[in-house]
PDB file of N, CA and C in Angstrom:
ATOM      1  N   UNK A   1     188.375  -5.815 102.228  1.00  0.00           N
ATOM      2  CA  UNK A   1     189.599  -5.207 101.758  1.00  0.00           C
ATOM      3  C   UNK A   1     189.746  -5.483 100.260  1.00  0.00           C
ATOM      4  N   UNK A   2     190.134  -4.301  99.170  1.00  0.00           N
ATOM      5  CA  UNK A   2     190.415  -4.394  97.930  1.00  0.00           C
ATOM      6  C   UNK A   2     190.967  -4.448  97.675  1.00  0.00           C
ATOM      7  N   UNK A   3     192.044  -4.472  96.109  1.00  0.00           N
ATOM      8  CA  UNK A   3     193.061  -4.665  95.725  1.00  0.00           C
ATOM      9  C   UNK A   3     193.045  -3.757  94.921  1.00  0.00           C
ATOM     10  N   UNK A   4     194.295  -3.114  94.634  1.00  0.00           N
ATOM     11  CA  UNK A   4     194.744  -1.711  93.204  1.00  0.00           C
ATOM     12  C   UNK A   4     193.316  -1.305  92.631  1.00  0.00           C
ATOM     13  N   UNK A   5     192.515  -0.678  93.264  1.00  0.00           N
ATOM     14  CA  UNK A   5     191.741  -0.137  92.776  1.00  0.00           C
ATOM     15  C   UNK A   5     190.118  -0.750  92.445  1.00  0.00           C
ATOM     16  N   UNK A   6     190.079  -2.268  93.143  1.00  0.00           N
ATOM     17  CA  UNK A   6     188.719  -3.141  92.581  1.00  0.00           C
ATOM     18  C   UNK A   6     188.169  -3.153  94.033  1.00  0.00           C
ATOM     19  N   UNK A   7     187.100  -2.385  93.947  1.00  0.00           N
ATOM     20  CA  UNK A   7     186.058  -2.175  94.689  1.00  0.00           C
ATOM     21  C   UNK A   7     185.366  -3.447  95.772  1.00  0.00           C
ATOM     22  N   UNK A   8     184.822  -3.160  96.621  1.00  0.00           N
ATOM     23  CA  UNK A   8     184.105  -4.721  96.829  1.00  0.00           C
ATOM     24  C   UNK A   8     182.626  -4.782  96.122  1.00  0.00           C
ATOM     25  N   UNK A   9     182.191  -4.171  95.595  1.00  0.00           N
ATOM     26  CA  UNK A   9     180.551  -4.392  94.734  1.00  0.00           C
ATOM     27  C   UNK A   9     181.241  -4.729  93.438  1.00  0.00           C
ATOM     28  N   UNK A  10     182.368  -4.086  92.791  1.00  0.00           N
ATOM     29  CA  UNK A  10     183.008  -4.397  91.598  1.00  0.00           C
ATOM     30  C   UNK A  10     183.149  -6.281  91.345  1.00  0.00           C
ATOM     31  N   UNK A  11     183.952  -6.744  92.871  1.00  0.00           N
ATOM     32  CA  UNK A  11     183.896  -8.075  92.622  1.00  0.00           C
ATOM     33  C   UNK A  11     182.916  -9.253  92.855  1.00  0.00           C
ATOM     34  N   UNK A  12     181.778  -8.585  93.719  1.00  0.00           N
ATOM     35  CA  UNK A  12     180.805  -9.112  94.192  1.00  0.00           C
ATOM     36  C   UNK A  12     180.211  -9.189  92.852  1.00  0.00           C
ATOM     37  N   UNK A  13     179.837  -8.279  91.804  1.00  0.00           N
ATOM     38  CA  UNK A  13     179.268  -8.696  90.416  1.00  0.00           C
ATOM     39  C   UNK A  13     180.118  -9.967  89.789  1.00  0.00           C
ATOM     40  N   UNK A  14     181.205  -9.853  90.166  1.00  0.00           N
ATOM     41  CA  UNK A  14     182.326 -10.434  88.861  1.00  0.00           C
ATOM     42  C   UNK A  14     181.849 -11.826  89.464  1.00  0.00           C
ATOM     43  N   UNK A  15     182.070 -12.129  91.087  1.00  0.00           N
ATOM     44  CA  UNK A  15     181.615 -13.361  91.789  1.00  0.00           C
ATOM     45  C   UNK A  15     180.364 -13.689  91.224  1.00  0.00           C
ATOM     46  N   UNK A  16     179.002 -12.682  91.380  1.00  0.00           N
ATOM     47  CA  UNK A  16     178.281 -12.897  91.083  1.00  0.00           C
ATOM     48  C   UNK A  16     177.459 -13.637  89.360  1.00  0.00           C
ATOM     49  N   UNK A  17     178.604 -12.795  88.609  1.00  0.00           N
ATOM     50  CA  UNK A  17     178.400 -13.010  87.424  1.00  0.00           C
ATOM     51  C   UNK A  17     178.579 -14.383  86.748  1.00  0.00           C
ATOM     52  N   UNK A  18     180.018 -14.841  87.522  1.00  0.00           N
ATOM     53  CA  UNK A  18     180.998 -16.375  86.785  1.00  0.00           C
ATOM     54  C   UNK A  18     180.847 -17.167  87.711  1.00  0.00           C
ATOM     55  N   UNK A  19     180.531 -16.934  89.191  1.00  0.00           N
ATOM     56  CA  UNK A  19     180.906 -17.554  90.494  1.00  0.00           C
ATOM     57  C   UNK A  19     180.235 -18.973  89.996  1.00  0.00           C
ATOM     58  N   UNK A  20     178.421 -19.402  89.618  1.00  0.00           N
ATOM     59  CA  UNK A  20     178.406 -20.256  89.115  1.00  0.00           C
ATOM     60  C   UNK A  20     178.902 -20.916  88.091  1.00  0.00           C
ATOM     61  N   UNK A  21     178.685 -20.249  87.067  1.00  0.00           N
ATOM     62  CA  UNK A  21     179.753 -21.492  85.769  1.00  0.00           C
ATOM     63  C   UNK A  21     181.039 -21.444  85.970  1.00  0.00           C
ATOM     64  N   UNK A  22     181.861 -20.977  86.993  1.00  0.00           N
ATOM     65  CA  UNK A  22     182.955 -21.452  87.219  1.00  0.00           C
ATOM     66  C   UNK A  22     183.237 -22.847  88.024  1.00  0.00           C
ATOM     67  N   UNK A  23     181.845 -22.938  88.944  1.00  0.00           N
ATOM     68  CA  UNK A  23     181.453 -23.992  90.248  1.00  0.00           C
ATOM     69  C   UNK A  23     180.982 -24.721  89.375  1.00  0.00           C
ATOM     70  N   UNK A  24     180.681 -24.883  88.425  1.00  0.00           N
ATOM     71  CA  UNK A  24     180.157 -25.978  88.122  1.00  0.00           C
ATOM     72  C   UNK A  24     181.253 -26.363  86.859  1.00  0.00           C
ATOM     73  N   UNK A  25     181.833 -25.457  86.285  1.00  0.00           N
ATOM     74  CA  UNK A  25     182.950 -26.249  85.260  1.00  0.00           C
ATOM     75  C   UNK A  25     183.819 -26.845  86.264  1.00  0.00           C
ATOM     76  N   UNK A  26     184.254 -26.234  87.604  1.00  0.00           N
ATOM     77  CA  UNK A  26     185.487 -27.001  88.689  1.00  0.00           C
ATOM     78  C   UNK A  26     184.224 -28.737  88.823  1.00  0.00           C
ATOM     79  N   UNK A  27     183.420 -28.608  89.444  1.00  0.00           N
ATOM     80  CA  UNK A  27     182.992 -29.930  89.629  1.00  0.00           C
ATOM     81  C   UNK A  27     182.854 -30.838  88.680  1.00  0.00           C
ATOM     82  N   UNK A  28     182.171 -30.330  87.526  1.00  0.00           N
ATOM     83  CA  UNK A  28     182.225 -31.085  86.406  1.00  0.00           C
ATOM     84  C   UNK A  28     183.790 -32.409  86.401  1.00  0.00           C
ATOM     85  N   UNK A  29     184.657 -31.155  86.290  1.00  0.00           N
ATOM     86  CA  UNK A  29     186.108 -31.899  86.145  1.00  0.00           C
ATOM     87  C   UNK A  29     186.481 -32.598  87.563  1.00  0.00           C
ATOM     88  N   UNK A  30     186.038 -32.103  88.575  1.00  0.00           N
ATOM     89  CA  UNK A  30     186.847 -33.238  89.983  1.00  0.00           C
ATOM     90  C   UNK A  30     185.895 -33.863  90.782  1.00  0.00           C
ATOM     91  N   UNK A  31     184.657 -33.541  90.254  1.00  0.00           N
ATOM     92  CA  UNK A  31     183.717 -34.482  90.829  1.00  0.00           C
ATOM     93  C   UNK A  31     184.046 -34.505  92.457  1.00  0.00           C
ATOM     94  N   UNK A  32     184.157 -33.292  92.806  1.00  0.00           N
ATOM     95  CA  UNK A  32     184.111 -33.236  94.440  1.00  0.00           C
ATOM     96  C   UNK A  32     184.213 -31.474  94.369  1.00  0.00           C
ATOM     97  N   UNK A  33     182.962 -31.490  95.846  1.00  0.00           N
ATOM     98  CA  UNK A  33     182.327 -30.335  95.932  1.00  0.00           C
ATOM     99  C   UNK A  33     183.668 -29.108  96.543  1.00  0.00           C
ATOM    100  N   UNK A  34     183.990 -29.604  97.563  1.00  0.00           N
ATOM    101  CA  UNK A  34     185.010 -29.084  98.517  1.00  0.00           C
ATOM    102  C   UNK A  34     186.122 -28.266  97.392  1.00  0.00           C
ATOM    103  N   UNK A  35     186.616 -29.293  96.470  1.00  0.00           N
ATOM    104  CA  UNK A  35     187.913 -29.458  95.782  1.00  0.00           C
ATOM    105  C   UNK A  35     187.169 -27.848  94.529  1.00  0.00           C
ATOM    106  N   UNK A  36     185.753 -28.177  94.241  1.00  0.00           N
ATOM    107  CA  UNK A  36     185.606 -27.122  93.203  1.00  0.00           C
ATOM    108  C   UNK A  36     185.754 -25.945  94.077  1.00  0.00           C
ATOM    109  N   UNK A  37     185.086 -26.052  95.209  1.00  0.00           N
ATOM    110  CA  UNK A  37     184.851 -24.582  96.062  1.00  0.00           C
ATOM    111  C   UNK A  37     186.853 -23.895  96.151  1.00  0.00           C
ATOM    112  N   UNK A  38     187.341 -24.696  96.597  1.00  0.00           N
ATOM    113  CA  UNK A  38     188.572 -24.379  96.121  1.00  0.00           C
ATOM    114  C   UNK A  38     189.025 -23.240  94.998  1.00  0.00           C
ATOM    115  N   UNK A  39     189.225 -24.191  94.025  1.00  0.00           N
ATOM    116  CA  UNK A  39     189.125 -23.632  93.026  1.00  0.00           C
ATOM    117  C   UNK A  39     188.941 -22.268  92.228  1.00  0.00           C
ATOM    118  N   UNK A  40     187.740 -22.247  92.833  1.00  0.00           N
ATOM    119  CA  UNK A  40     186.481 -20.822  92.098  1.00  0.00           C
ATOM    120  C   UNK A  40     187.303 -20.086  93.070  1.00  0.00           C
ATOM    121  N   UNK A  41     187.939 -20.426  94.501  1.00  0.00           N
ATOM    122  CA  UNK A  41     188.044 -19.119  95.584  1.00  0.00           C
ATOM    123  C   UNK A  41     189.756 -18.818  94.812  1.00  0.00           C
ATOM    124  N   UNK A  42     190.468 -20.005  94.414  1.00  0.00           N
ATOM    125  CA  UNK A  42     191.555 -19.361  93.584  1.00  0.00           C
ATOM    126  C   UNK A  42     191.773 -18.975  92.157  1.00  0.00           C
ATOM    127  N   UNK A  43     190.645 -18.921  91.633  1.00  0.00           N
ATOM    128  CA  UNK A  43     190.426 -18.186  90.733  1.00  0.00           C
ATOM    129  C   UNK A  43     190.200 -16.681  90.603  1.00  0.00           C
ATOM    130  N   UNK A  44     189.121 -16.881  91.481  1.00  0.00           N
ATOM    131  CA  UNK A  44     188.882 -15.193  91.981  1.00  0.00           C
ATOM    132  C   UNK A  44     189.866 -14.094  92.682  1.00  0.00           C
ATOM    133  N   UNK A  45     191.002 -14.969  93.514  1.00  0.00           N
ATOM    134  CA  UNK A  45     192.238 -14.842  93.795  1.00  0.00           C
ATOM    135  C   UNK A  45     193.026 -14.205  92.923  1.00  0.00           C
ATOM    136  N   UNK A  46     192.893 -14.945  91.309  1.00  0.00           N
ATOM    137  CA  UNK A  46     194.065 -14.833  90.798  1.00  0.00           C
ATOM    138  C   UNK A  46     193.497 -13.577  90.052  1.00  0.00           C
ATOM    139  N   UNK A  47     191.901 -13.650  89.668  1.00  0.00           N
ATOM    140  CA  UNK A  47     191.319 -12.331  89.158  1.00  0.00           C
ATOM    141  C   UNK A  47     191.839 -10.865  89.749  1.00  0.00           C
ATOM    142  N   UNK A  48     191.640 -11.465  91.153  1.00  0.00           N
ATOM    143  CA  UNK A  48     192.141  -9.851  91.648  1.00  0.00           C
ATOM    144  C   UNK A  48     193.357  -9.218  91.409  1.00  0.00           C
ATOM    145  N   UNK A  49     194.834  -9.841  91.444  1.00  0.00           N
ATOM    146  CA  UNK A  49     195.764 -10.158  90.789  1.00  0.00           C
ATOM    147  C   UNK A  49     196.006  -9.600  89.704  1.00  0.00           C
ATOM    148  N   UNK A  50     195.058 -10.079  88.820  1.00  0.00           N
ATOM    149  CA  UNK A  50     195.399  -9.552  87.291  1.00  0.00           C
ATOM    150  C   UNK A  50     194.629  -8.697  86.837  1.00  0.00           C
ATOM    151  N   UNK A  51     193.342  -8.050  87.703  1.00  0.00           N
ATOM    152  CA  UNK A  51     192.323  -7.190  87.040  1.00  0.00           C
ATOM    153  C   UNK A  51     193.103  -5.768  86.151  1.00  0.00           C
ATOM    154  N   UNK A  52     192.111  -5.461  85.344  1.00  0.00           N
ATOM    155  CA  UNK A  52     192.967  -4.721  84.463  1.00  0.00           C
ATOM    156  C   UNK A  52     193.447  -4.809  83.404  1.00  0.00           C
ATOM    157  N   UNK A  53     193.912  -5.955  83.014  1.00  0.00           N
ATOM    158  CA  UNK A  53     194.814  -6.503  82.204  1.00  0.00           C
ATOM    159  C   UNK A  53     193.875  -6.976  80.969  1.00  0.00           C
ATOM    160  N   UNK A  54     192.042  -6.744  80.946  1.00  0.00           N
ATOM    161  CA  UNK A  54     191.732  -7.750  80.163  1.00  0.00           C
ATOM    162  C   UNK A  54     191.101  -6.281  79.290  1.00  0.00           C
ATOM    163  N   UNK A  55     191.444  -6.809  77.737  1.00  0.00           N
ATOM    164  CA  UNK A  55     190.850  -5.909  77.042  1.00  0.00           C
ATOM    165  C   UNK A  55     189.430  -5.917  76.564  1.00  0.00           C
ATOM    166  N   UNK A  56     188.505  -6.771  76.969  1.00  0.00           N
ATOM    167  CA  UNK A  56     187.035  -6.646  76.323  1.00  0.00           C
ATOM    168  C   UNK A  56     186.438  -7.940  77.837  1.00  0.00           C
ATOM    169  N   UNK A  57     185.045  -7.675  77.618  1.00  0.00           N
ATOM    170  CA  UNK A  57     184.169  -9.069  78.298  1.00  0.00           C
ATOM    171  C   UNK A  57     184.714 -10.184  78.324  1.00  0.00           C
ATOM    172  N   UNK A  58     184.807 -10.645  76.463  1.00  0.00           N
ATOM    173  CA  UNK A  58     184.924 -11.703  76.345  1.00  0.00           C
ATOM    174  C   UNK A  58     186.258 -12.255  76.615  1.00  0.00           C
ATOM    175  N   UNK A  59     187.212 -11.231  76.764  1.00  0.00           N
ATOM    176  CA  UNK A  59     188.336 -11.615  77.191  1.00  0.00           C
ATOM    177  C   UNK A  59     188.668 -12.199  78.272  1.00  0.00           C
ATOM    178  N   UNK A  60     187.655 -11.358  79.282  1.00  0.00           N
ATOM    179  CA  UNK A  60     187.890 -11.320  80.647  1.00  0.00           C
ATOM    180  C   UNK A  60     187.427 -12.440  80.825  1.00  0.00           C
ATOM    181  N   UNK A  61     186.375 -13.419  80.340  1.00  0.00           N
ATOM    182  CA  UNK A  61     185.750 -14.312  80.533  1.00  0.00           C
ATOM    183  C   UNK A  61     186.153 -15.691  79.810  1.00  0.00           C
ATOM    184  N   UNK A  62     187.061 -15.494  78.854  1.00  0.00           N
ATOM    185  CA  UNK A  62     187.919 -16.494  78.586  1.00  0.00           C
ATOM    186  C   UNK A  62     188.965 -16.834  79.388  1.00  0.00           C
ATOM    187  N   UNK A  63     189.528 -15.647  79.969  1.00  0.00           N
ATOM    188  CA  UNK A  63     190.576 -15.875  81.050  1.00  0.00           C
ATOM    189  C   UNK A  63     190.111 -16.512  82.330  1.00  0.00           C
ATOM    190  N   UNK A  64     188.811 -16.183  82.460  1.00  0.00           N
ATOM    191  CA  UNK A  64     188.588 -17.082  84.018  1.00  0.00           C
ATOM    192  C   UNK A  64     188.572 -18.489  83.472  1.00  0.00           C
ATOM    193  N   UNK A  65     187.759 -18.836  82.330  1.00  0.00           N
ATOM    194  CA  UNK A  65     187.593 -19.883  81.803  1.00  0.00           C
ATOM    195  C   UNK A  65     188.690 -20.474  82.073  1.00  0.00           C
ATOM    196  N   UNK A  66     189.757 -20.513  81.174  1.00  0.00           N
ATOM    197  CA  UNK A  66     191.002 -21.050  80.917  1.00  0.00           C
ATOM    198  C   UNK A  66     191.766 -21.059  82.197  1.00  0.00           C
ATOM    199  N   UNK A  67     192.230 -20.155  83.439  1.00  0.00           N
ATOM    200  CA  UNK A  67     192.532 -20.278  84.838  1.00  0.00           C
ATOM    201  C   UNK A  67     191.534 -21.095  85.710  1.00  0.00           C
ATOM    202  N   UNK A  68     190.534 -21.375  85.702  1.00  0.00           N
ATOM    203  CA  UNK A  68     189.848 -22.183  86.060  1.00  0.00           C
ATOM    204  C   UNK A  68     189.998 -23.707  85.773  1.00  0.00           C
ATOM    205  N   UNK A  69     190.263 -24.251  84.132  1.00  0.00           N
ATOM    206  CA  UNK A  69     190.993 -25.307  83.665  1.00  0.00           C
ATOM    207  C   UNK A  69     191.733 -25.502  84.202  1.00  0.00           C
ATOM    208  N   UNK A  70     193.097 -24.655  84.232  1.00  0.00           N
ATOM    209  CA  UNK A  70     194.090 -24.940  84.805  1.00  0.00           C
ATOM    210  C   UNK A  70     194.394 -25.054  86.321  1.00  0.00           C
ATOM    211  N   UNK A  71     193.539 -24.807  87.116  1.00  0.00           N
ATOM    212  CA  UNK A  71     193.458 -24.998  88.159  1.00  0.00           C
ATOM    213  C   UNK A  71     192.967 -26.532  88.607  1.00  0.00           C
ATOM    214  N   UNK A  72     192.278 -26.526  87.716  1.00  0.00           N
ATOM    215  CA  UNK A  72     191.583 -28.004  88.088  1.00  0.00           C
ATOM    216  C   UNK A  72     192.652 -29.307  87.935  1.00  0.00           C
ATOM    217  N   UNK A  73     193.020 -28.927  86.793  1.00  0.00           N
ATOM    218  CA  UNK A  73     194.531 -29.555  86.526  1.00  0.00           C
ATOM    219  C   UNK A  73     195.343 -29.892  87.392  1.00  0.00           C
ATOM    220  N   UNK A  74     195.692 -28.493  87.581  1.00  0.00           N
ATOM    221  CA  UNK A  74     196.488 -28.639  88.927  1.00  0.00           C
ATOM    222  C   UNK A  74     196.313 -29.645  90.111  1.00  0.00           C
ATOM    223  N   UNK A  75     194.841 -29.416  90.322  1.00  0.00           N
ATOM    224  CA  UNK A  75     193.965 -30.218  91.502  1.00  0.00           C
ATOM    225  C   UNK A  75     194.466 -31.331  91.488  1.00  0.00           C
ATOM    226  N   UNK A  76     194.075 -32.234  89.943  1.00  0.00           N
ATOM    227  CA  UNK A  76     193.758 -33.499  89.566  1.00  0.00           C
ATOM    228  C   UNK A  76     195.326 -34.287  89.762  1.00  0.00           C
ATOM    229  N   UNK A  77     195.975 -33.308  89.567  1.00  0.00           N
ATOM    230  CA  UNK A  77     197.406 -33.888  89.116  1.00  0.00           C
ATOM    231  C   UNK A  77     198.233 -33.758  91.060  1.00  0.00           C
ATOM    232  N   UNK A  78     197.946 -33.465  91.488  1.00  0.00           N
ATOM    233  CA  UNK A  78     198.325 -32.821  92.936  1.00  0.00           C
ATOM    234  C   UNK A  78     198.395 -34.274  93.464  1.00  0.00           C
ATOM    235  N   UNK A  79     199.540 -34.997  94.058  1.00  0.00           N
ATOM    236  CA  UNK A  79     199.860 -35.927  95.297  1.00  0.00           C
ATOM    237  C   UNK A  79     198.533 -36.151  96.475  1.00  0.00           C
ATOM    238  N   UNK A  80     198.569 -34.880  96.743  1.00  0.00           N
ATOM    239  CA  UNK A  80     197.114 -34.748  97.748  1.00  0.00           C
ATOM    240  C   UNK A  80     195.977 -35.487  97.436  1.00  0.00           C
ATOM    241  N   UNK A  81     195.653 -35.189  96.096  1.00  0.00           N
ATOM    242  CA  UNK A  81     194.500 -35.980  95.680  1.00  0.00           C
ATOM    243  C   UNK A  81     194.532 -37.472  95.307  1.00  0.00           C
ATOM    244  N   UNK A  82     195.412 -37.937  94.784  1.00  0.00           N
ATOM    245  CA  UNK A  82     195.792 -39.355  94.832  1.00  0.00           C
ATOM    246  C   UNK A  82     195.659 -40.003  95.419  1.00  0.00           C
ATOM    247  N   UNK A  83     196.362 -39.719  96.481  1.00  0.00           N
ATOM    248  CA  UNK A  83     195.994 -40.125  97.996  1.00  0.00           C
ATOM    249  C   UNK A  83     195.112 -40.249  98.710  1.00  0.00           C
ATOM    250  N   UNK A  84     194.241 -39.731  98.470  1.00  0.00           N
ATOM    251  CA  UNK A  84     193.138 -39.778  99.454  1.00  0.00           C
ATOM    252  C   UNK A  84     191.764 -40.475  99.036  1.00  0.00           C
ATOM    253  N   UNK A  85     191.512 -40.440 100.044  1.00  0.00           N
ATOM    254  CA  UNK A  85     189.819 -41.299  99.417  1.00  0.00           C
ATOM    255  C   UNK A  85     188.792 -40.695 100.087  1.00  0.00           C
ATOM    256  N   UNK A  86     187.635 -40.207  99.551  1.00  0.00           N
ATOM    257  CA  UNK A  86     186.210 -39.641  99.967  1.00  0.00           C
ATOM    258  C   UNK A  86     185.471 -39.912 100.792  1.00  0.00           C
ATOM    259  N   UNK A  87     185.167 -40.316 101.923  1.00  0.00           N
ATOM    260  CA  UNK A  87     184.387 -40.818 102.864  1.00  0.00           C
ATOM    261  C   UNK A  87     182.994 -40.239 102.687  1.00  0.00           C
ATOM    262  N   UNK A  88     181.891 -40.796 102.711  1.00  0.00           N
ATOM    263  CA  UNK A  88     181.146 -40.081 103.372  1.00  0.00           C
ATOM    264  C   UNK A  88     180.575 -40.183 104.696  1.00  0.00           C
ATOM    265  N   UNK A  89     179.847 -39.250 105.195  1.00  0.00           N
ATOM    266  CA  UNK A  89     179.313 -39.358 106.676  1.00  0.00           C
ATOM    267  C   UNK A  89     178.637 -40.661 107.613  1.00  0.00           C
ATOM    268  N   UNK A  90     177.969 -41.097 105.995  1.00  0.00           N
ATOM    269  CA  UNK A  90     177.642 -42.504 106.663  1.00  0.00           C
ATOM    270  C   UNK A  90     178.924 -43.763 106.833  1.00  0.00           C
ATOM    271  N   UNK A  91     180.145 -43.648 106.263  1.00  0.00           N
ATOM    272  CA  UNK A  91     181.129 -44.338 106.128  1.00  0.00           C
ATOM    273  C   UNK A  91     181.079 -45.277 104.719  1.00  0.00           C
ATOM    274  N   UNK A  92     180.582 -44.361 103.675  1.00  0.00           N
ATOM    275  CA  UNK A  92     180.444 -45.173 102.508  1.00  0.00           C
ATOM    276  C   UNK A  92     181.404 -44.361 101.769  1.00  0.00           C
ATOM    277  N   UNK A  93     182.153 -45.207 100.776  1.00  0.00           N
ATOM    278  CA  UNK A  93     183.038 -43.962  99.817  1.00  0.00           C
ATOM    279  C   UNK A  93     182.287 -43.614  98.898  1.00  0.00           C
ATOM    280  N   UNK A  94     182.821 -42.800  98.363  1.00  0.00           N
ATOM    281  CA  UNK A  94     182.494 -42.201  97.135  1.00  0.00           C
ATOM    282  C   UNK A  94     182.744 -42.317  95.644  1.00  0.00           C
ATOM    283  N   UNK A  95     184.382 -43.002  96.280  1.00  0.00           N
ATOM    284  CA  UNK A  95     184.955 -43.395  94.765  1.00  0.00           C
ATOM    285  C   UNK A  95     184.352 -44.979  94.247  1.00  0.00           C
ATOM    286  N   UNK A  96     183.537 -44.807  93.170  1.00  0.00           N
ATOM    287  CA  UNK A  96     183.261 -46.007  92.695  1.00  0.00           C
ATOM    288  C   UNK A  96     184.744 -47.352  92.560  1.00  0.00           C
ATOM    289  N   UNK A  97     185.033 -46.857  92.226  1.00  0.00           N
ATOM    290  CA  UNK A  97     186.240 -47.825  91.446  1.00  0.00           C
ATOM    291  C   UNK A  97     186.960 -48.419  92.751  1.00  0.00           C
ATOM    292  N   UNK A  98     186.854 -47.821  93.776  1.00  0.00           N
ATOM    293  CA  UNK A  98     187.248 -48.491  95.146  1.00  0.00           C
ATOM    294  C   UNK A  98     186.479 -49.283  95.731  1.00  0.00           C
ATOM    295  N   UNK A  99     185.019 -49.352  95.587  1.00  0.00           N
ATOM    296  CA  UNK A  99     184.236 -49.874  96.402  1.00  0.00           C
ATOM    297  C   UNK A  99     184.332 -51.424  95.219  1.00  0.00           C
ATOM    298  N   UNK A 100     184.357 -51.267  93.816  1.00  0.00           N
ATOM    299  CA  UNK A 100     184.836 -52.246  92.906  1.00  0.00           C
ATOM    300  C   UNK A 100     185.646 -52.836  93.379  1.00  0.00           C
ATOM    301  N   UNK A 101     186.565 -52.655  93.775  1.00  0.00           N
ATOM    302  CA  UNK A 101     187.666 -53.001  93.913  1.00  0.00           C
ATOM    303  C   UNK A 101     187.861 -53.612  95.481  1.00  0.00           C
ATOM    304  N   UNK A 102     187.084 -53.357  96.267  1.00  0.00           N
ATOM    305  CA  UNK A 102     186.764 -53.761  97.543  1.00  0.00           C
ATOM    306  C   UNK A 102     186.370 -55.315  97.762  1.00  0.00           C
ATOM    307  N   UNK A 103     187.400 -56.510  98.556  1.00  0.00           N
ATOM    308  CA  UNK A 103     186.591 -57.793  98.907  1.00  0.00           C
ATOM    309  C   UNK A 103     185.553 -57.151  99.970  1.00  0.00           C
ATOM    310  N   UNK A 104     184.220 -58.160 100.155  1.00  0.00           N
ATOM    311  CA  UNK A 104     183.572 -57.967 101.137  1.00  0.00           C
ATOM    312  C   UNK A 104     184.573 -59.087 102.328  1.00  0.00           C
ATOM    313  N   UNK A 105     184.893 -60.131 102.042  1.00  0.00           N
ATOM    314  CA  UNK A 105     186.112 -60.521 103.316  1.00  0.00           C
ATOM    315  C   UNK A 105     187.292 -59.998 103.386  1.00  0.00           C
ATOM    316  N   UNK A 106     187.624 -58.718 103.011  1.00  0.00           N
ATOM    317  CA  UNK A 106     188.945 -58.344 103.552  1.00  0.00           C
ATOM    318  C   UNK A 106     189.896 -58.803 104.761  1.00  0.00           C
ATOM    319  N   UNK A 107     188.766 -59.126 105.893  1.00  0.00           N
ATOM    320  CA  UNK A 107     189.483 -58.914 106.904  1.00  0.00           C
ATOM    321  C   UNK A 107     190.258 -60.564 107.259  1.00  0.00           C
ATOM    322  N   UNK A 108     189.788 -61.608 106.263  1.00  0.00           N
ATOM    323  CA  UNK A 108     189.986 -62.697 105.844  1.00  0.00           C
ATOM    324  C   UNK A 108     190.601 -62.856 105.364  1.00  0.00           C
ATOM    325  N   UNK A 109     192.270 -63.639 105.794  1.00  0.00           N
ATOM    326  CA  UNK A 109     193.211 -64.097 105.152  1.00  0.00           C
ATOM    327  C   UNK A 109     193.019 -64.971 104.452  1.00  0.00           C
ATOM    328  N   UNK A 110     193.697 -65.375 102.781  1.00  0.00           N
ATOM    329  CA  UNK A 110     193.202 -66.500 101.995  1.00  0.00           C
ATOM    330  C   UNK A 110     194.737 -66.777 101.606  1.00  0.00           C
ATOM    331  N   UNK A 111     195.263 -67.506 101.759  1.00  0.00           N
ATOM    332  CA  UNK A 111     196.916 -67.264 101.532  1.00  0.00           C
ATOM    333  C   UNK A 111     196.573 -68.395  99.839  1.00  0.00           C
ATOM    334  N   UNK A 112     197.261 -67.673  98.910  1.00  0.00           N
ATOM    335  CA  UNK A 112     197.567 -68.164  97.725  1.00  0.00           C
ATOM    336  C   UNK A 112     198.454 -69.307  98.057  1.00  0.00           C
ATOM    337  N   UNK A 113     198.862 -70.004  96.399  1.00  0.00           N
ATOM    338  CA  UNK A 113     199.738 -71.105  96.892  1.00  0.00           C
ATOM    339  C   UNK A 113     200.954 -70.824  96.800  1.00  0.00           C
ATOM    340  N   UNK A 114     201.265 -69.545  96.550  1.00  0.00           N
ATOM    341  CA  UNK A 114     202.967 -69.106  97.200  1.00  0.00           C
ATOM    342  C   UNK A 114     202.895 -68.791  98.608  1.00  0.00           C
ATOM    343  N   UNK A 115     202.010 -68.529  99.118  1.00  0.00           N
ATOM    344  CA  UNK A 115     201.879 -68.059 100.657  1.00  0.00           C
ATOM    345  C   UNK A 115     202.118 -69.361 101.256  1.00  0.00           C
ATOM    346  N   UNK A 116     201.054 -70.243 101.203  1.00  0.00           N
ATOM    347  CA  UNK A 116     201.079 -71.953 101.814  1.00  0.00           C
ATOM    348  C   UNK A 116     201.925 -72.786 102.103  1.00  0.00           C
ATOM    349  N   UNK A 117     203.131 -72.381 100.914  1.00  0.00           N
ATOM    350  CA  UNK A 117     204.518 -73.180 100.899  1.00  0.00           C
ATOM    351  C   UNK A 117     205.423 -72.509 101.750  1.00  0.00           C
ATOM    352  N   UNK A 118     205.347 -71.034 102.355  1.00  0.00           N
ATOM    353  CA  UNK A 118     205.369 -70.445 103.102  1.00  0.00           C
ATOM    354  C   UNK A 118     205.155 -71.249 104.907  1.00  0.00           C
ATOM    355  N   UNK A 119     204.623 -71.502 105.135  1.00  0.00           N
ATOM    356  CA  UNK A 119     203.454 -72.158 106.133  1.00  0.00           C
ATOM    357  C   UNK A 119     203.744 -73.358 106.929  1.00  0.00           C
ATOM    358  N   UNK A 120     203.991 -73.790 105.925  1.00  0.00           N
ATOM    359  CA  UNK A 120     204.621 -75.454 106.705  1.00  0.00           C
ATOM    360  C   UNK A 120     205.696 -75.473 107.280  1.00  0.00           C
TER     361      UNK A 120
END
């Protein structure tokens, strides 16, 4: 199904044309695959949306550029993403700075000496 007049081979080029350097400027910036695929599919979204509107190539191709930025933005800045943490399949994360940040005795209480006075 098309939109005001954009064909489906019309966008299959346009996909075809940006679909990568758009996938790879989204990952670049969120460093997660899922989150770029996102992205590129609301970009192309918003292309359909606005087709028409662009007066030359390079126009058209600055505008994905720049909606693409801003999307990522969006991403980065989103509650959703904050929140969450990357698993992978084997049960290893992904986010460095967590696994840093990880005791290997977690599951080991060590009570400080405000805890202790606590205790007695």
């Amino acid at each position: 199904m098309a939109m005001e007049g954009t064909d489906e081979r019309e966008l299959q080029l346009k996909i075809d044309q940006y679909g990568d350097m758009l996938f790879k400027l989204s990952y670049i910036r969120l460093q997660n695959v899922e989150d770029a695929e996102d992205v590129v599919q609301e970009v192309f979204y918003q292309y359909l949306k606005n087709q028409g509107s662009f007066q030359s190539p390079e126009h058209e191709k600055a505008w994905l550029l720049k909606v693409t930025m801003n999307a990522c933005r969006k991403v980065w800045r989103s509650a959703w993403r904050r929140h969450r943490s990357d698993w992978q399949p084997d049960g290893e994360m992904t986010d460095e700075k967590w696994a840093e940040d990880s005791c290997p005795d977690s599951n080991v209480f060590q009570p400080g000496p405000e805890e202790s006075m606590f205790r007695e």
